[in-house]
C-alpha atoms as a PDB file:
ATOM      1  CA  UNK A   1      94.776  61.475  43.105  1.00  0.00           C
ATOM      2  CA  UNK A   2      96.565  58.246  44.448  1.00  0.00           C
ATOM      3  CA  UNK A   3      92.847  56.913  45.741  1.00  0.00           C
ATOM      4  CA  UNK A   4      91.693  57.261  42.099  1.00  0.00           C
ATOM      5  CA  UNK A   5      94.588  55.316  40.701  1.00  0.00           C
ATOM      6  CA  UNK A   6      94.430  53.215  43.324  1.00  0.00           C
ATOM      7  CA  UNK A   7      90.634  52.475  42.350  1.00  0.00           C
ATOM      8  CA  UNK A   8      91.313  52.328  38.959  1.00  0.00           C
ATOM      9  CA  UNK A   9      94.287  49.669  39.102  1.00  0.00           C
ATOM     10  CA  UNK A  10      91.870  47.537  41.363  1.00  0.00           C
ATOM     11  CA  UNK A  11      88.592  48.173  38.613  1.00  0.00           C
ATOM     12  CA  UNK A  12      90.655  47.311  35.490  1.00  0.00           C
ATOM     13  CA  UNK A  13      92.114  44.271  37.475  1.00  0.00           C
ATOM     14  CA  UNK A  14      88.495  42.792  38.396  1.00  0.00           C
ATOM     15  CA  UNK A  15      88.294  43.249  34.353  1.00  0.00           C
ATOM     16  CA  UNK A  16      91.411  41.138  33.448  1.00  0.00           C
ATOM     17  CA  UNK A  17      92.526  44.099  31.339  1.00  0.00           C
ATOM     18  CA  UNK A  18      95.664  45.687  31.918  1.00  0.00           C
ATOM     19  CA  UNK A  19      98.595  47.009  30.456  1.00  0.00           C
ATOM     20  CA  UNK A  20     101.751  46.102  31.644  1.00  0.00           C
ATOM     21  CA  UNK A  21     103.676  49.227  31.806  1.00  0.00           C
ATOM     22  CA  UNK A  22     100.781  50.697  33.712  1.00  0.00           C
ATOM     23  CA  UNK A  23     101.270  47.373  36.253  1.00  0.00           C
ATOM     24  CA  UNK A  24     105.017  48.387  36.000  1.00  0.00           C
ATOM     25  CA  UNK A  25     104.168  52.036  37.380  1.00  0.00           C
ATOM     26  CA  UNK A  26     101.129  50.872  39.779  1.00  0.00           C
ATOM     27  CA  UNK A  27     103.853  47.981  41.269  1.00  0.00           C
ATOM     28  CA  UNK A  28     106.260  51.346  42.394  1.00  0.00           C
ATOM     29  CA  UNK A  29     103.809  53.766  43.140  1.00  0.00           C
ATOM     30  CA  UNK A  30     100.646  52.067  45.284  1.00  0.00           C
ATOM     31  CA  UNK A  31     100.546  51.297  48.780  1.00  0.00           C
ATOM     32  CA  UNK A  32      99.703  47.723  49.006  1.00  0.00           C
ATOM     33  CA  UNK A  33      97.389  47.992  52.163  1.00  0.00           C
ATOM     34  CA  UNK A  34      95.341  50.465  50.381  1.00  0.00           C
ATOM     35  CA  UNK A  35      94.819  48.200  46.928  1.00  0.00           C
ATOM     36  CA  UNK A  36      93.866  45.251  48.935  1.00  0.00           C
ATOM     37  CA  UNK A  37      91.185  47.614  51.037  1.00  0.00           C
ATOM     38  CA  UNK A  38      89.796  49.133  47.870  1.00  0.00           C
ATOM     39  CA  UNK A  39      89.729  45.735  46.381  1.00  0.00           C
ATOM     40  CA  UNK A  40      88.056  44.047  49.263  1.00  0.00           C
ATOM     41  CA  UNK A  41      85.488  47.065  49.189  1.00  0.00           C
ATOM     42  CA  UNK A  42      85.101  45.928  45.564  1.00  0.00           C
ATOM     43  CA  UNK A  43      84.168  42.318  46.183  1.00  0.00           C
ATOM     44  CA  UNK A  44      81.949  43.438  49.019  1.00  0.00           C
ATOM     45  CA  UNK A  45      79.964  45.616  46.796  1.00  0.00           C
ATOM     46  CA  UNK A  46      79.884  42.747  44.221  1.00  0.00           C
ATOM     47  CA  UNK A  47      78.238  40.162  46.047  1.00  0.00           C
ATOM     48  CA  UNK A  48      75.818  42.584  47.680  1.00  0.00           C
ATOM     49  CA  UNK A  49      74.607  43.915  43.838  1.00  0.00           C
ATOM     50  CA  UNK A  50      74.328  39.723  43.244  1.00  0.00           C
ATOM     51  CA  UNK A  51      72.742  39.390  46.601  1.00  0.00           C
ATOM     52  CA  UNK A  52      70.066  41.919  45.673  1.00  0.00           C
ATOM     53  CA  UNK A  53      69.825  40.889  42.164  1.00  0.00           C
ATOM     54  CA  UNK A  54      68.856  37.294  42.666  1.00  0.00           C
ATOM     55  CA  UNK A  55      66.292  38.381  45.731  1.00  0.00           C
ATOM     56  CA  UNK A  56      65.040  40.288  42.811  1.00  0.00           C
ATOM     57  CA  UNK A  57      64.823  37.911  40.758  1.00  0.00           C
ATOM     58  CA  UNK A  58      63.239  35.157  43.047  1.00  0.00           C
ATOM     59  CA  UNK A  59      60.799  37.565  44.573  1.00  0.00           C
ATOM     60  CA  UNK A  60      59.736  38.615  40.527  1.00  0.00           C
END
């Protein structure tokens, strides 16, 4: 359950939207280690999709 909220707080962050009791709660209960792996994951996964995209794109 804590990898999903972790993964959530990190999604909805990306976004820009986010409540701030729900930052509040995150700030006490996430391990800070594991937001910044899940969030590095995310950027990783990012720039590959744009990666593929625009070799997609170019090779169209």
């Amino acid at each position: 359950m804590n990898a999903m909220r972790t993964i959530r707080a990190v999604a909805w962050s990306f976004i820009g939207i986010r409540k701030n009791s729900d930052y509040k709660e995150d700030l006490g209960k996430l391990n800070p280690f594991h937001v910044i792996a899940v969030a590095l994951a995310g950027v990783a996964l990012f720039v590959g999709g744009l990666v593929l995209l625009v070799n997609w794109v170019v090779a169209g």
